[in-house]
N, C-alpha and C. Protein backbone atom coordinates (compact mmCIF):
# COMPACT_ATOMS: atom_id res chain seq x y z
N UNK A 1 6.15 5.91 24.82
CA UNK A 1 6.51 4.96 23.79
C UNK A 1 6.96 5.74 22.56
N UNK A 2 7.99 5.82 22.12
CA UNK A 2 8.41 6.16 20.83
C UNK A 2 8.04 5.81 19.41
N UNK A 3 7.95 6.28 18.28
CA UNK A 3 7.40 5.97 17.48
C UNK A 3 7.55 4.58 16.91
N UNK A 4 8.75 4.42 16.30
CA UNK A 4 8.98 2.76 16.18
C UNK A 4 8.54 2.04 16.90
N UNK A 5 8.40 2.14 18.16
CA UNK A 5 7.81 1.03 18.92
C UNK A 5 5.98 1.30 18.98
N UNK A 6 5.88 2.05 18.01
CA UNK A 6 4.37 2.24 18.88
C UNK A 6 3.65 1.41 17.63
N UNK A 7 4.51 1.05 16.50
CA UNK A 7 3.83 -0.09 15.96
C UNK A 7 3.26 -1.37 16.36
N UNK A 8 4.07 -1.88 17.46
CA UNK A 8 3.95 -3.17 18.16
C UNK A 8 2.99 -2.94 19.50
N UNK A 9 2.34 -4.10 19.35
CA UNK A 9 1.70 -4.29 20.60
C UNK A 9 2.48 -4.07 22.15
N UNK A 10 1.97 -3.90 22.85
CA UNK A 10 3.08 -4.30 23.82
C UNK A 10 2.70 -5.16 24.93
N UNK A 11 3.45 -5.65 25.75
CA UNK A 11 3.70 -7.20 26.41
C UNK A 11 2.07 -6.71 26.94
N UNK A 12 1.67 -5.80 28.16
CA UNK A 12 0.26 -5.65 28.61
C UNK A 12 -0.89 -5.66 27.42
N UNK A 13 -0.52 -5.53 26.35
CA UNK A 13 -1.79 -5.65 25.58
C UNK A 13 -1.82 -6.75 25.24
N UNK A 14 -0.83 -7.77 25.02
CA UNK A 14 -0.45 -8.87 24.54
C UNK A 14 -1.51 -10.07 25.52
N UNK A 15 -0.77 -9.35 26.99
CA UNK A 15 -1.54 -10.13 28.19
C UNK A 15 -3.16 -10.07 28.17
N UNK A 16 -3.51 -9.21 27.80
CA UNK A 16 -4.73 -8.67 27.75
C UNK A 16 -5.20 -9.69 26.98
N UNK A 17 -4.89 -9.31 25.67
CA UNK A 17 -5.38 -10.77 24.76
C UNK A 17 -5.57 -11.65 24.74
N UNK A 18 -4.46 -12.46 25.51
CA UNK A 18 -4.21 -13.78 26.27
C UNK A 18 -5.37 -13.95 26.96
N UNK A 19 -5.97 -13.18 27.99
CA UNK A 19 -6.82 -13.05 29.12
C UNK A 19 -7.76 -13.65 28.67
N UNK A 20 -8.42 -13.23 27.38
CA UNK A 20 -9.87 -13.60 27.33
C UNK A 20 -9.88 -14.42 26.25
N UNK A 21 -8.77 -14.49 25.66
CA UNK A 21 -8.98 -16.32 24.61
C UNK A 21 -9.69 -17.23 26.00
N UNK A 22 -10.26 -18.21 24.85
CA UNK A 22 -11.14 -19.29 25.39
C UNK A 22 -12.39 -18.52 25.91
N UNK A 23 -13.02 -17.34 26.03
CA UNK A 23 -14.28 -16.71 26.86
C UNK A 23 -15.11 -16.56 25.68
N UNK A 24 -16.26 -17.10 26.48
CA UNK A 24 -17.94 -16.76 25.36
C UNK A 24 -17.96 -15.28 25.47
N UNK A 25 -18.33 -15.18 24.04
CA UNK A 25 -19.09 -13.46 23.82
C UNK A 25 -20.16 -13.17 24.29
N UNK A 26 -20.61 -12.37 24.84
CA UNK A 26 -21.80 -12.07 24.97
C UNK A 26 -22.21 -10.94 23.95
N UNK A 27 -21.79 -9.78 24.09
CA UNK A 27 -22.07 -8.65 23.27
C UNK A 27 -20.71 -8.15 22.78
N UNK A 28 -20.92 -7.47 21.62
CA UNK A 28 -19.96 -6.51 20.85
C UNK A 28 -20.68 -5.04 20.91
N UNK A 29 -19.38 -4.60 21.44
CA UNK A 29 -19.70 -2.57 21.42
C UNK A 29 -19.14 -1.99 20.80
N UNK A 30 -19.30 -0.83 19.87
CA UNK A 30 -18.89 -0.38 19.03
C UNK A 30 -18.98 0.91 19.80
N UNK A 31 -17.39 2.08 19.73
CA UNK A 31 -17.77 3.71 19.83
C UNK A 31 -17.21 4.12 18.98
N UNK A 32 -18.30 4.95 18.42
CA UNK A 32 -18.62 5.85 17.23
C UNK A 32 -18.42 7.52 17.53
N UNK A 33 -17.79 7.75 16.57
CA UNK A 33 -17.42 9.06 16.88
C UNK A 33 -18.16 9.86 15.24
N UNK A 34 -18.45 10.89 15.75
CA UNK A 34 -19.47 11.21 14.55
C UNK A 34 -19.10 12.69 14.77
N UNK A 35 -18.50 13.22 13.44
CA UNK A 35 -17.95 14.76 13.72
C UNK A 35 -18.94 15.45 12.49
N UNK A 36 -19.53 16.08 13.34
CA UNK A 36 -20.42 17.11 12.30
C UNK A 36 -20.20 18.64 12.50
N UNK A 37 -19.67 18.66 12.58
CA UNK A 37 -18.66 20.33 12.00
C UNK A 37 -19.24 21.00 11.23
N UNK A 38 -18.92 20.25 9.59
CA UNK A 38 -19.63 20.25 8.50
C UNK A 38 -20.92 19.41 8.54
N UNK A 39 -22.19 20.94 8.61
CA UNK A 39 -23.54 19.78 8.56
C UNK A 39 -23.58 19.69 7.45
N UNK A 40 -23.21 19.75 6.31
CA UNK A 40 -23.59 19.03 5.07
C UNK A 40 -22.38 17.57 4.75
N UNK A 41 -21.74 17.77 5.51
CA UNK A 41 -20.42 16.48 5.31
C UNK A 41 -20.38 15.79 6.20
N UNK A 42 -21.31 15.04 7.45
CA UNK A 42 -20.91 14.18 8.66
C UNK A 42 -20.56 12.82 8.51
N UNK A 43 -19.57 13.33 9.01
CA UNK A 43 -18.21 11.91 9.11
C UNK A 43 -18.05 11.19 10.46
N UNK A 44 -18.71 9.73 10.19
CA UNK A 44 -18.68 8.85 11.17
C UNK A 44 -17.38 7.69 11.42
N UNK A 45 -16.64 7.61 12.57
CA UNK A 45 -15.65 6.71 12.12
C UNK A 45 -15.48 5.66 13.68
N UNK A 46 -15.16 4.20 13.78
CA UNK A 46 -15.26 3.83 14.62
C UNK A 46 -14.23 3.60 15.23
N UNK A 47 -13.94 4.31 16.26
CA UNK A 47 -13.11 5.01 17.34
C UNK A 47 -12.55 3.29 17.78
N UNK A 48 -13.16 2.60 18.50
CA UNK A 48 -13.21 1.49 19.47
C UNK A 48 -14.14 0.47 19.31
N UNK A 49 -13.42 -1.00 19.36
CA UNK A 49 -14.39 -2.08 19.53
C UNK A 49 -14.39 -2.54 20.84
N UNK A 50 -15.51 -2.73 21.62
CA UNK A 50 -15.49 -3.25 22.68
C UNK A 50 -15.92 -4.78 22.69
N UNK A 51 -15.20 -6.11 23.41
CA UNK A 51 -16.21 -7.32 23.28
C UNK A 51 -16.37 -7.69 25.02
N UNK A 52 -17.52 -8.04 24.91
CA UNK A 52 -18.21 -8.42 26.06
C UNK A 52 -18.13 -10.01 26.38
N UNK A 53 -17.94 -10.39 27.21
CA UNK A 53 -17.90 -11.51 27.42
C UNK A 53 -19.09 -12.07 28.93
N UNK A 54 -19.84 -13.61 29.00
CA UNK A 54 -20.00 -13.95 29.56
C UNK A 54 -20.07 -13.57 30.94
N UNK A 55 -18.87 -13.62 31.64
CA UNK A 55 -18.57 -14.03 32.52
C UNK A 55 -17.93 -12.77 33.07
N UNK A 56 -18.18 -11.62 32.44
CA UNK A 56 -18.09 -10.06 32.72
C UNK A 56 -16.86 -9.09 32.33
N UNK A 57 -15.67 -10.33 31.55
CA UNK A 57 -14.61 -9.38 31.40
C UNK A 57 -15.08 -9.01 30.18
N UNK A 58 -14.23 -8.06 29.62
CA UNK A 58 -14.14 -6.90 28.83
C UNK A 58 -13.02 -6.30 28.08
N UNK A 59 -12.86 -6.80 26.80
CA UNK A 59 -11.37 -5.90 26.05
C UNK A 59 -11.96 -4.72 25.07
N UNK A 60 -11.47 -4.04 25.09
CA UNK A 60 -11.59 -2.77 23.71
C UNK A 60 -10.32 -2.51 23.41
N UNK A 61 -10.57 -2.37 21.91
CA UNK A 61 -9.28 -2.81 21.24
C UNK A 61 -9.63 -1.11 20.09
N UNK A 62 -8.55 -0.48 20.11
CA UNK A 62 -8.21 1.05 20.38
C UNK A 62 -7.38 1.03 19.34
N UNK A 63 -7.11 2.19 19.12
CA UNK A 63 -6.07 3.20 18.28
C UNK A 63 -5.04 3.72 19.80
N UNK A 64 -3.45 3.34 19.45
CA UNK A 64 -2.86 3.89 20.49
C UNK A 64 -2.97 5.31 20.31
N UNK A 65 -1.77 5.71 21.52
CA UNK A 65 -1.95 7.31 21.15
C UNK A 65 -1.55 7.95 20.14
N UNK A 66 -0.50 7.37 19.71
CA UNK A 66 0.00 8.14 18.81
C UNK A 66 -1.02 8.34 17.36
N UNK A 67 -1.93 7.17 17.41
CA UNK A 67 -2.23 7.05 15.77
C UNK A 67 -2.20 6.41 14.98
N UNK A 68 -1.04 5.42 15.18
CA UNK A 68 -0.48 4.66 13.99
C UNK A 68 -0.83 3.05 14.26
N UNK A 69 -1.41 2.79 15.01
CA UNK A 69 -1.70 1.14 15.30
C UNK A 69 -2.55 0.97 16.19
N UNK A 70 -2.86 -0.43 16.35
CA UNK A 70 -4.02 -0.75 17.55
C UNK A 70 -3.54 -0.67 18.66
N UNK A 71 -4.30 -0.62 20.04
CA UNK A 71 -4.10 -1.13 21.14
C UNK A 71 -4.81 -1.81 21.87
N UNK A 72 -4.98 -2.24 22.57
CA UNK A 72 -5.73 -2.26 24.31
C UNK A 72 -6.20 -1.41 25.02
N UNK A 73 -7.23 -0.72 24.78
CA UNK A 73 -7.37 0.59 25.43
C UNK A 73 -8.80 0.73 26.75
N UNK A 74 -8.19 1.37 27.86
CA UNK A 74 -9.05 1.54 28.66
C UNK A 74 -10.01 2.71 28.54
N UNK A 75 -10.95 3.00 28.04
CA UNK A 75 -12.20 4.07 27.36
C UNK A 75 -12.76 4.34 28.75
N UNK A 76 -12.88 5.62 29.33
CA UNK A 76 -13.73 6.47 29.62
C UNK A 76 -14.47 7.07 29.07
N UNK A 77 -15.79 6.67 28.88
CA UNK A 77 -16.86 7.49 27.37
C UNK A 77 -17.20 8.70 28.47
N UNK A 78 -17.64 8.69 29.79
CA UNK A 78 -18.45 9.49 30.03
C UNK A 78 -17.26 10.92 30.16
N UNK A 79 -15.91 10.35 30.41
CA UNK A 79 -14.69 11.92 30.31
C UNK A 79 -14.73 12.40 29.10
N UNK A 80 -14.44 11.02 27.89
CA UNK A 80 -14.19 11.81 26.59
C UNK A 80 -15.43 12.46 26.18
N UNK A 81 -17.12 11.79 26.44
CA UNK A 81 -18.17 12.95 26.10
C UNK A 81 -17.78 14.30 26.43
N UNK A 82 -17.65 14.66 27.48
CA UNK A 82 -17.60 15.82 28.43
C UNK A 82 -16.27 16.44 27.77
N UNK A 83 -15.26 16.27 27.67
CA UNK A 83 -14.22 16.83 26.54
C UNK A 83 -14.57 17.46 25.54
N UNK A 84 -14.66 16.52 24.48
CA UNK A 84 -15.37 16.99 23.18
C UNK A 84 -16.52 18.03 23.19
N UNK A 85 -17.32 17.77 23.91
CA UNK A 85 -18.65 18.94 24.09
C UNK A 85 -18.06 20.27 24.12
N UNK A 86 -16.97 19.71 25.40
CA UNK A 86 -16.37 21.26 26.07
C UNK A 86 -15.52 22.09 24.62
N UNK A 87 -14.64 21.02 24.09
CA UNK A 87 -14.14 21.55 23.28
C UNK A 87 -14.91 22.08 21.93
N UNK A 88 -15.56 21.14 21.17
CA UNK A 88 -16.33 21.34 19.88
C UNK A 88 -17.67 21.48 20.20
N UNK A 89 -18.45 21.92 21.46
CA UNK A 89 -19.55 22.55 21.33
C UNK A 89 -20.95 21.61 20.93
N UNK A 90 -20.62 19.97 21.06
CA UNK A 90 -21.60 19.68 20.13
C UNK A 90 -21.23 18.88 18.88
N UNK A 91 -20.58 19.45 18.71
CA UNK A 91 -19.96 19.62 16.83
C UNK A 91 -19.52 17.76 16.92
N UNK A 92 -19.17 17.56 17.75
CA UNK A 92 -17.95 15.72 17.44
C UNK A 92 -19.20 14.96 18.65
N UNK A 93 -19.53 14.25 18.15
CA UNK A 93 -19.76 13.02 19.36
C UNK A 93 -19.71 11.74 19.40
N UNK A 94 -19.90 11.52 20.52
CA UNK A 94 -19.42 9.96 20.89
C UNK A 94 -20.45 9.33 21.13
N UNK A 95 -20.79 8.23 20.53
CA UNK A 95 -21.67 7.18 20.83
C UNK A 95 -21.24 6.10 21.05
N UNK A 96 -21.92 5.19 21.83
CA UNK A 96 -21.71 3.92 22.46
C UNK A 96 -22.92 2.83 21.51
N UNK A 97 -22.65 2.27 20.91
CA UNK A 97 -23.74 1.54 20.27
C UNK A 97 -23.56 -0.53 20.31
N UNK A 98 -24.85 -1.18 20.16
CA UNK A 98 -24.69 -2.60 20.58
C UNK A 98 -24.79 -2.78 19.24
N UNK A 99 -23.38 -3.22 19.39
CA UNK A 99 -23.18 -3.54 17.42
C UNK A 99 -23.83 -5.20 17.25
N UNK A 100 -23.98 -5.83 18.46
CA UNK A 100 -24.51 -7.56 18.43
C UNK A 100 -25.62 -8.01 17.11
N UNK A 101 -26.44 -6.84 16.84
CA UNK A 101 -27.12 -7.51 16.44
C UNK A 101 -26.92 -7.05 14.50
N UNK A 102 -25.95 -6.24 14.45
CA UNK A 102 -25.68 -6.01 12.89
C UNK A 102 -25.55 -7.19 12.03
N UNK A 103 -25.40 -7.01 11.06
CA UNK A 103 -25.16 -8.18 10.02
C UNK A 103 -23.49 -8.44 9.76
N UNK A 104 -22.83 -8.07 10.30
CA UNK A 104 -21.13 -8.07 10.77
C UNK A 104 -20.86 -9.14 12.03
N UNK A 105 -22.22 -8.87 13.17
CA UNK A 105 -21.72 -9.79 14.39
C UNK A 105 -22.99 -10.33 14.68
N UNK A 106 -24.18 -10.52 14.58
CA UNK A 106 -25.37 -11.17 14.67
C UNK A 106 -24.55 -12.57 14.62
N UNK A 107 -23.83 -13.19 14.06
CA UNK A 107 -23.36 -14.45 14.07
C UNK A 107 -22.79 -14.89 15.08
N UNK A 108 -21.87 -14.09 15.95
CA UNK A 108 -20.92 -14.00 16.74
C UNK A 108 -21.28 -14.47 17.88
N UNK A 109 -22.43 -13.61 18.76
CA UNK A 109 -22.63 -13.47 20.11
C UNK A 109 -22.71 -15.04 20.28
N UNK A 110 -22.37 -15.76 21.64
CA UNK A 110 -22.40 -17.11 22.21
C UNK A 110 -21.09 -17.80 21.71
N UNK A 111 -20.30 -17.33 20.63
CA UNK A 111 -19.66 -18.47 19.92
C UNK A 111 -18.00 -17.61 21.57
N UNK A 112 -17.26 -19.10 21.53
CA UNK A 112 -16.02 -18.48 21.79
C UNK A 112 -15.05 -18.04 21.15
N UNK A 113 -13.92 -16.92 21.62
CA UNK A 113 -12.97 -16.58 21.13
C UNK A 113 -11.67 -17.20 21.19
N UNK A 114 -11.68 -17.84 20.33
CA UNK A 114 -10.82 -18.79 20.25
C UNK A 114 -9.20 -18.45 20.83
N UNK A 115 -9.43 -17.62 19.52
CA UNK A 115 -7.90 -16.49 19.92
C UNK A 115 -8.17 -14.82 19.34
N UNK A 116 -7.23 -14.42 19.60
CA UNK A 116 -7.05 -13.26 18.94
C UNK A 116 -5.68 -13.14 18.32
N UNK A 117 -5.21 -13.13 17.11
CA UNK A 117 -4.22 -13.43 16.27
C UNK A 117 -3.35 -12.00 15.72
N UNK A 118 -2.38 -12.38 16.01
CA UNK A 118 -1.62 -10.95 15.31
C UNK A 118 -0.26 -11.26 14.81
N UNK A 119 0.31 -10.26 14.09
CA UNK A 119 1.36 -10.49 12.96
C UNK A 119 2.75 -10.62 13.99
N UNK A 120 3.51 -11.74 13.83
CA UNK A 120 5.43 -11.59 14.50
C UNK A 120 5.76 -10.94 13.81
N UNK A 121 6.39 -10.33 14.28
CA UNK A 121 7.94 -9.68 12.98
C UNK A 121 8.95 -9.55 14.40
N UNK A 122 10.16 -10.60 13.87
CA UNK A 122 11.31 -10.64 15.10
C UNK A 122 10.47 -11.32 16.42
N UNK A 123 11.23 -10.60 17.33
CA UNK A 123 10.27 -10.64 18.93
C UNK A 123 9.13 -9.31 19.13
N UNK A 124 8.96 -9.01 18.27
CA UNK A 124 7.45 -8.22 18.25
C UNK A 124 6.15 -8.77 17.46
N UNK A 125 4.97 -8.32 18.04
CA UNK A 125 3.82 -8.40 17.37
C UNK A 125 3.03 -7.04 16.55
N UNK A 126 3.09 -7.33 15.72
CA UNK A 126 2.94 -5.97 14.63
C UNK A 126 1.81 -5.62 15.30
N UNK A 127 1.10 -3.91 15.56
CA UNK A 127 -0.09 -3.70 15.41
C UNK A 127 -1.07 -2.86 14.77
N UNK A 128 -0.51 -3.57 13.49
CA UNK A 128 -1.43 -2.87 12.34
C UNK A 128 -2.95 -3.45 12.06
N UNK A 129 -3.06 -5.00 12.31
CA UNK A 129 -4.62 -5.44 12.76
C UNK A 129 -4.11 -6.71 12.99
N UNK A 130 -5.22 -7.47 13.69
CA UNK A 130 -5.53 -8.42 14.18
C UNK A 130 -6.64 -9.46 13.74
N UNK A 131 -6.72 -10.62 14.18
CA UNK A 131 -7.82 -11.37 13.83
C UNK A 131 -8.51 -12.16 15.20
N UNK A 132 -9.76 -11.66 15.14
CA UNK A 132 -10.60 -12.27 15.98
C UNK A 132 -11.30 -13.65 15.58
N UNK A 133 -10.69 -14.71 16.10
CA UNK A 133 -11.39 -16.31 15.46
C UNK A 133 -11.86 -16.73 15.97
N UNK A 134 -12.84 -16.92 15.74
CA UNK A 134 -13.74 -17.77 17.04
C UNK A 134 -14.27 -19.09 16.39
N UNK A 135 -13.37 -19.83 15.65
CA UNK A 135 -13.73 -21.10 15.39
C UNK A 135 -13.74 -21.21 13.52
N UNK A 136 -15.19 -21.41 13.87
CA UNK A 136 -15.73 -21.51 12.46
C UNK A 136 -15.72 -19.70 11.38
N UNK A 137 -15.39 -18.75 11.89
CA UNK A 137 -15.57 -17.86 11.56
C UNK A 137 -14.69 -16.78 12.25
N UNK A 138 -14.48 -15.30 11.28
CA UNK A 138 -13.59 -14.53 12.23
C UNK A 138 -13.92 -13.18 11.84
N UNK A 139 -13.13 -12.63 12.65
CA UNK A 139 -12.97 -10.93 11.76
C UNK A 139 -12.12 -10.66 11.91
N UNK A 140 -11.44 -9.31 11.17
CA UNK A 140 -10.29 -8.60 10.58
C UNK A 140 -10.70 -7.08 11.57
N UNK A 141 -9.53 -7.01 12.24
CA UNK A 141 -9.62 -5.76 13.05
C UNK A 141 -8.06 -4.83 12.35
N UNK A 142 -8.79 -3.54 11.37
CA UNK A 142 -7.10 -2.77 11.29
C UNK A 142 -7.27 -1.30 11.58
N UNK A 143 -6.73 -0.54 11.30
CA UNK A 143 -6.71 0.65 11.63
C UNK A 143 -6.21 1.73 10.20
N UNK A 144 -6.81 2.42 10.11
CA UNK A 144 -6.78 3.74 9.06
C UNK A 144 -6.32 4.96 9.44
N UNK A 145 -5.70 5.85 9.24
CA UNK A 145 -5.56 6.98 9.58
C UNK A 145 -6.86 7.90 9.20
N UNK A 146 -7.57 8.01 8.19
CA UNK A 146 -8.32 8.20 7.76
C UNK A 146 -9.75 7.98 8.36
N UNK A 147 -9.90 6.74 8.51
CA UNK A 147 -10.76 5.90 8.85
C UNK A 147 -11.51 5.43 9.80
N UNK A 148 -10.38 5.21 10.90
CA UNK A 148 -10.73 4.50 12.34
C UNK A 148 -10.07 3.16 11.86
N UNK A 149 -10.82 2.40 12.93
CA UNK A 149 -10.89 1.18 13.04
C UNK A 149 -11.35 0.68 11.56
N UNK A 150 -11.04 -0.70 11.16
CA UNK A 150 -11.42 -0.89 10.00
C UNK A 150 -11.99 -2.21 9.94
N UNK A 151 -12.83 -2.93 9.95
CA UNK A 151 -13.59 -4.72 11.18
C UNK A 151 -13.82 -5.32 9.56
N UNK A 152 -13.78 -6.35 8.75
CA UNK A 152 -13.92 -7.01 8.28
C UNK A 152 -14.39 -8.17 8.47
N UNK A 153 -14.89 -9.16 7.30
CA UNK A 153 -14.48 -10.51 7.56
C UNK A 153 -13.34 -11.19 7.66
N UNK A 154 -12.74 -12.47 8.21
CA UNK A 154 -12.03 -13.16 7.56
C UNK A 154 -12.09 -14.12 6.92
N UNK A 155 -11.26 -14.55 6.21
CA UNK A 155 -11.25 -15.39 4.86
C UNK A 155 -10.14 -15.79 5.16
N UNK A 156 -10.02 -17.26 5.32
CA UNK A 156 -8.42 -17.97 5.39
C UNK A 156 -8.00 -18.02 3.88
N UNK A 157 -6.82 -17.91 3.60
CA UNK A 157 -6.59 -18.28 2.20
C UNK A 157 -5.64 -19.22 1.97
């Protein structure tokens, strides 16, 4: 995928999305990547949201490759552990954590996903973030270079 295009979603992630509108949540997963290099500076940033559903499917919603936007991403934790180790010794790791019960998604679990919402521009869907609605309530999914993933509330305005 070339750079211009790697802003936009593309049609399989799109489908993806599609897939699990209308499905109960069960759990939200969060992977955390925690680079301690610098032990006096450790920098935690969240790599991937995973949502769990009911009825066993499963989206995680990613940083493509390049960097610059979200995706659809299929996560191998137990390859990328084994990577990182090999490479940084220790130094970067990956955690898998049950974000369900934080004060961000404690609200969430049981409710459905209504949709998952993202920006047109032309015949593309921007993927700089998204919105997860599940009715009465939502969140703000974007991406940082800096940062990671970036999960908010939403607020209709």
């Amino acid at each position: 995928m070339d750079k211009q295009n790697s802003t936009y979603f593309t049609n399989e992630a799109l489908a993806k999305m599609v897939l699990v509108q209308g499905k109960t949540l069960a759990q939200v997963v969060i992977i955390l990547w925690q680079n301690a290099i610098d032990p006096n500076n450790s920098l935690e940033i969240i790599d991937s949201l995973q949502l769990r559903f009911t009825d066993g499917e499963r989206i995680t919603i990613g940083c493509n490759e390049i960097g610059d936007g979200l995706d659809i991403v299929e996560p191998n934790f137990q390859e990328t552990k084994k990577q990182l180790d090999a490479e940084f010794g220790g130094k970067i790791k990956l955690h898998v954590l049950d974000a369900s019960k934080t004060k961000m998604w404690d609200s969430i679990p049981g409710k459905i996903l209504t949709s998952m919402r993202v920006t047109r521009e032309e015949e593309n869907f921007k993927a700089d973030s998204l919105v997860l609605d599940f009715g009465d309530e939502g969140r703000t999914i974007a991406i940082s270079p800096n940062d990671g993933l970036v999960i908010d509330y939403y607020e209709e305005v």
